[in-house]
Structures are given as C-alpha cells and as structure tokens.
C-alpha atoms as a PDB file:
ATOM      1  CA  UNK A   1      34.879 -39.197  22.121  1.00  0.00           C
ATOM      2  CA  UNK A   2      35.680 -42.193  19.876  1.00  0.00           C
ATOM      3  CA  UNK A   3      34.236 -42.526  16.489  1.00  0.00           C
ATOM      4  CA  UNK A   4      33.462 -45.411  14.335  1.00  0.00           C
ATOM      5  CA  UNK A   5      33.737 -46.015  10.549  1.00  0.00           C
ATOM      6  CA  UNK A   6      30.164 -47.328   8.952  1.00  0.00           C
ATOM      7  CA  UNK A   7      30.724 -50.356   7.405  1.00  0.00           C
ATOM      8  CA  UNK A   8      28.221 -50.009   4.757  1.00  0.00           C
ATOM      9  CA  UNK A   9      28.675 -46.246   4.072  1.00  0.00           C
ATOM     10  CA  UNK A  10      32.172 -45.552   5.285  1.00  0.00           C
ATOM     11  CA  UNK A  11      31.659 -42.539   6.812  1.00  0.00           C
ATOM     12  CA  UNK A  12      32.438 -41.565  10.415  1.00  0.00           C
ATOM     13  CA  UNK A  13      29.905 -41.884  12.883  1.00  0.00           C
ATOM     14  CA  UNK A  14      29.702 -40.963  16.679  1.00  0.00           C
ATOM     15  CA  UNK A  15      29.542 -43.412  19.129  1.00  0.00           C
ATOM     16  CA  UNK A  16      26.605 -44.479  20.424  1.00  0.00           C
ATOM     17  CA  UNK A  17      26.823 -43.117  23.889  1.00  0.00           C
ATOM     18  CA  UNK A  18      27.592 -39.963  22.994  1.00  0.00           C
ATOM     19  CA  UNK A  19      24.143 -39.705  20.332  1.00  0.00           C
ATOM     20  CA  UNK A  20      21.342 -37.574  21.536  1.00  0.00           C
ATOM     21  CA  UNK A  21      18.247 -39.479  21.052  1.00  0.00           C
ATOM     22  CA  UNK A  22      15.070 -37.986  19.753  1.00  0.00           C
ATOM     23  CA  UNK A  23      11.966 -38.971  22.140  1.00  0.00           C
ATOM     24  CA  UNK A  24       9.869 -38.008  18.732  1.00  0.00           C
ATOM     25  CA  UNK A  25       8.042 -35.185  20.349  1.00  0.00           C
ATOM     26  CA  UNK A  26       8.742 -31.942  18.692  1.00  0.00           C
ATOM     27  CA  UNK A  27       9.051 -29.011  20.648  1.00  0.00           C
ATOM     28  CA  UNK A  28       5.689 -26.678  19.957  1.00  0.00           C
ATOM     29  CA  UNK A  29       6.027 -23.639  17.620  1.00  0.00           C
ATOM     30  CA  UNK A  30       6.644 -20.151  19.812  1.00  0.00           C
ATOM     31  CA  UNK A  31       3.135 -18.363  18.688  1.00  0.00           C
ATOM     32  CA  UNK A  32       3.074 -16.122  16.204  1.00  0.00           C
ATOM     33  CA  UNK A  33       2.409 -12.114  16.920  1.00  0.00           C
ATOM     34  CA  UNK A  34      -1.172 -11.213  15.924  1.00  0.00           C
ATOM     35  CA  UNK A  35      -0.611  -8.249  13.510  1.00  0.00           C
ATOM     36  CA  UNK A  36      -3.717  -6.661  14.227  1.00  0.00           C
ATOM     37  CA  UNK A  37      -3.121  -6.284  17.869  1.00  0.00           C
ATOM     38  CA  UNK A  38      -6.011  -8.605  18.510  1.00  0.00           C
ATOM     39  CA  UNK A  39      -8.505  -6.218  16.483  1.00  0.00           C
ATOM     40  CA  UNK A  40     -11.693  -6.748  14.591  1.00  0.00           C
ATOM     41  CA  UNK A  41     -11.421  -5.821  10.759  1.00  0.00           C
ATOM     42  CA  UNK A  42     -13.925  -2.765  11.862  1.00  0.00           C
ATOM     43  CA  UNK A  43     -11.820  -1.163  14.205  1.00  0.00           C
ATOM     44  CA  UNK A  44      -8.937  -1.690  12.147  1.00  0.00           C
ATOM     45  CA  UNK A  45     -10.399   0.100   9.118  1.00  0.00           C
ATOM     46  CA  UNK A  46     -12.515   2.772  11.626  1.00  0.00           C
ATOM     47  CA  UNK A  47      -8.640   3.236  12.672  1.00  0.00           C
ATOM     48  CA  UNK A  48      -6.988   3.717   8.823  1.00  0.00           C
ATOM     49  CA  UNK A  49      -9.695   6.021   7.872  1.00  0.00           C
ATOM     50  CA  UNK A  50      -8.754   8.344  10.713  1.00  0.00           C
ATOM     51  CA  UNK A  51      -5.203   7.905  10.104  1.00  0.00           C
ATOM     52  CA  UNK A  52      -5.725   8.855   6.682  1.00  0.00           C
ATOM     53  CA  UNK A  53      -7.872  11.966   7.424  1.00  0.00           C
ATOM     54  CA  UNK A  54      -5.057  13.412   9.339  1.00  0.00           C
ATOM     55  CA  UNK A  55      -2.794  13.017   6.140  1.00  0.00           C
ATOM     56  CA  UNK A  56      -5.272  14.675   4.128  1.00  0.00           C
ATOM     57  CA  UNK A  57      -6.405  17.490   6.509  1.00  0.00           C
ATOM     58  CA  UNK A  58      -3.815  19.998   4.338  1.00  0.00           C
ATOM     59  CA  UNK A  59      -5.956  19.376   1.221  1.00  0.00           C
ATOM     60  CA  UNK A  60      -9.258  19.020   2.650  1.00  0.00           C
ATOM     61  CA  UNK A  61      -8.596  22.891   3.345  1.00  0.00           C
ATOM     62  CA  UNK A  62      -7.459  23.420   0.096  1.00  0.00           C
ATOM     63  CA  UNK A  63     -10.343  21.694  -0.884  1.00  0.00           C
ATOM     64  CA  UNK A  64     -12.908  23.835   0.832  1.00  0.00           C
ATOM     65  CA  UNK A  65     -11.413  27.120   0.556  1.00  0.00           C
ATOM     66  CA  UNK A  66     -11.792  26.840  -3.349  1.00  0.00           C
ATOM     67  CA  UNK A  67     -15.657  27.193  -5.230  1.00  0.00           C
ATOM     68  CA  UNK A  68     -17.516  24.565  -6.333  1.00  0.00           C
ATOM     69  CA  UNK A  69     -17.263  24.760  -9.821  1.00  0.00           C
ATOM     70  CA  UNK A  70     -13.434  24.499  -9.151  1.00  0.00           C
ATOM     71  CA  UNK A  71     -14.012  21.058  -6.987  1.00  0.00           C
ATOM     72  CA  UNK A  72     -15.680  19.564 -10.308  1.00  0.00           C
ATOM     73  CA  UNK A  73     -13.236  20.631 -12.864  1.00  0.00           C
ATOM     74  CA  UNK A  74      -9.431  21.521 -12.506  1.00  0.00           C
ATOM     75  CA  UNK A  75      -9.175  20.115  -8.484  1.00  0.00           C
ATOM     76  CA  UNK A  76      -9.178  16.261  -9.349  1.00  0.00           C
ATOM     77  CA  UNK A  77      -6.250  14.214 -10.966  1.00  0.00           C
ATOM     78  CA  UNK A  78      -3.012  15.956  -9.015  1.00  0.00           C
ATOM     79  CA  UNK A  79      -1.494  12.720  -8.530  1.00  0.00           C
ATOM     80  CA  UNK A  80      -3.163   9.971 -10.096  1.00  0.00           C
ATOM     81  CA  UNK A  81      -3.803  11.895 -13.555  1.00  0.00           C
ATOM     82  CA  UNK A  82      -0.674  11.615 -16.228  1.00  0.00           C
ATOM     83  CA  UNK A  83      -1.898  15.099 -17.220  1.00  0.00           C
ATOM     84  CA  UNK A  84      -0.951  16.426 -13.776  1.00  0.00           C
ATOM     85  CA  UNK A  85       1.503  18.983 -14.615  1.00  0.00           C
ATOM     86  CA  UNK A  86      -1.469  20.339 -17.340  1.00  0.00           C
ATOM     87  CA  UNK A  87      -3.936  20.686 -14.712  1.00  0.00           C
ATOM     88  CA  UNK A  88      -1.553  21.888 -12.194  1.00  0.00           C
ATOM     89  CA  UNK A  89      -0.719  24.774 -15.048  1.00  0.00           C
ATOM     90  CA  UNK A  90      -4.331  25.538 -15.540  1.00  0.00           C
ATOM     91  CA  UNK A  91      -5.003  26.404 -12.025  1.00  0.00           C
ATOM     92  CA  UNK A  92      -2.597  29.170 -12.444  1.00  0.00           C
ATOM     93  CA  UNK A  93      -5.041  30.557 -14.958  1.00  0.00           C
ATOM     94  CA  UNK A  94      -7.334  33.420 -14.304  1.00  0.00           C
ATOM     95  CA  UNK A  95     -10.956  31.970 -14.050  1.00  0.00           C
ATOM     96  CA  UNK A  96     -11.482  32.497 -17.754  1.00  0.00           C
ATOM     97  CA  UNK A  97      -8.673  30.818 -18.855  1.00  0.00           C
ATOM     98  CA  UNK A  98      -9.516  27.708 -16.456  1.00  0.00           C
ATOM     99  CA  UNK A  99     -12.670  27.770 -17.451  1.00  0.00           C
ATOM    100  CA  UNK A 100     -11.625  27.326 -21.455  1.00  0.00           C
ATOM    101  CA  UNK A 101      -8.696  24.430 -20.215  1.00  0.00           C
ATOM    102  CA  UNK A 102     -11.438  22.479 -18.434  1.00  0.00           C
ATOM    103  CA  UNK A 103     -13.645  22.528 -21.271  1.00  0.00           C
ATOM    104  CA  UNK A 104     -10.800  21.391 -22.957  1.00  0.00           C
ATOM    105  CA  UNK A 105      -9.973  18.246 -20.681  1.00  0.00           C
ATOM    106  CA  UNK A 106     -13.546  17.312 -20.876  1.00  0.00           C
ATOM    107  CA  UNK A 107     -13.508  17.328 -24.252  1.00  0.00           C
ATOM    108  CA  UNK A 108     -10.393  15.357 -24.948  1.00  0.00           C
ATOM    109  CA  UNK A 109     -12.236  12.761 -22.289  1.00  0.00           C
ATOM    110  CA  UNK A 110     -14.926  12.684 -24.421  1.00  0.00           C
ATOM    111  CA  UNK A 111     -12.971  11.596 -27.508  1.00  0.00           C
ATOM    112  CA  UNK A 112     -11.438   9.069 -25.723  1.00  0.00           C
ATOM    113  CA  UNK A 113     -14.581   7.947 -24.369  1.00  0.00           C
ATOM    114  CA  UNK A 114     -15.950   7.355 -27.452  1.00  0.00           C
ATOM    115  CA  UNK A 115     -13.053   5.835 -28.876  1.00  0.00           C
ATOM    116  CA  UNK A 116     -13.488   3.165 -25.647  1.00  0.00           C
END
C-alpha cells in the first residue's frame, strides 16, 4: 500500500484505491429485545402479584395464625417502621404487656400527629 502526504494538512493519507467508499446507506439497527416478552402491562402485573404472593406465603401464615386485635396493633411496621426492633420486643410480651406497648405506640403517633 502506498501512502500520500496531504498537502494542505500534512498528514498521511491512504491511497485512493485502497479507500473503502461509503454508498451512504447505513446498515439497519439489530432490534432490540422486548423486555416484557411481548406482554401486556396486565399480565405482567397479574404475573408480579403472584410472584410476590409466593414470597410472602411465610408471613401470610404468620399473619393468620395470630388474633385480630394482634393484626391491628403490634403485627405492622417489621421492616418499614424505624421502631422495628420496639415492636419486635413487644411481641415477646405476654398479652397484657402488648396490650400497654401498643397503647403506647398509638399514643406517641398521636403526638406526632398533632405536631404534623
């Protein structure tokens, strides 16, 4: 291959049988995957609730097992709550003692209810 020196820039430059040339057509982008597995939004979130029932089937026994009064007071807030370990402690309690700690949680939420 022989190589010649641009006059204006003087860089090297191939010869000009030995250029490909560019017909201007580019070549067409591969497709992209469809993430969804060519699914409607309804099947996909019919799908996520399943898949999140199975997670959940160990606590929705917990869940049940325990009384109602228990659902509505010392059951909520394991994870999200930054009084978890509290609540966690409470359940530990004899059912008088829980009962005296969730009156206690509600009425901290009250005062900071009130205090907006």
């Amino acid at each position: 291959m022989s190589q010649t020196t641009n006059a204006i820039t003087g860089k090297q430059q191939m010869d000009a049988k030995h250029i490909i040339k560019d017909d201007g057509k580019e070549a067409p982008a591969p497709p992209k995957p469809d993430p969804t597995g060519g699914k409607d939004f309804n099947t996909l979130m019919a799908d996520a609730v399943k898949l999140k029932e199975e997670q959940l089937k160990p606590l929705k026994k917990l869940w049940d097992s325990v009384g109602e009064w228990r659902q509505h007071t010392l059951f909520h807030g394991e994870t999200q709550n930054p009084d978890g370990e509290r609540i966690r402690a409470g359940r530990q309690l004899s059912p008088l003692e829980q009962l005296k700690a969730a009156e206690t949680f509600k009425n901290e939420g009250n005062v900071h209810f009130k205090g907006k």
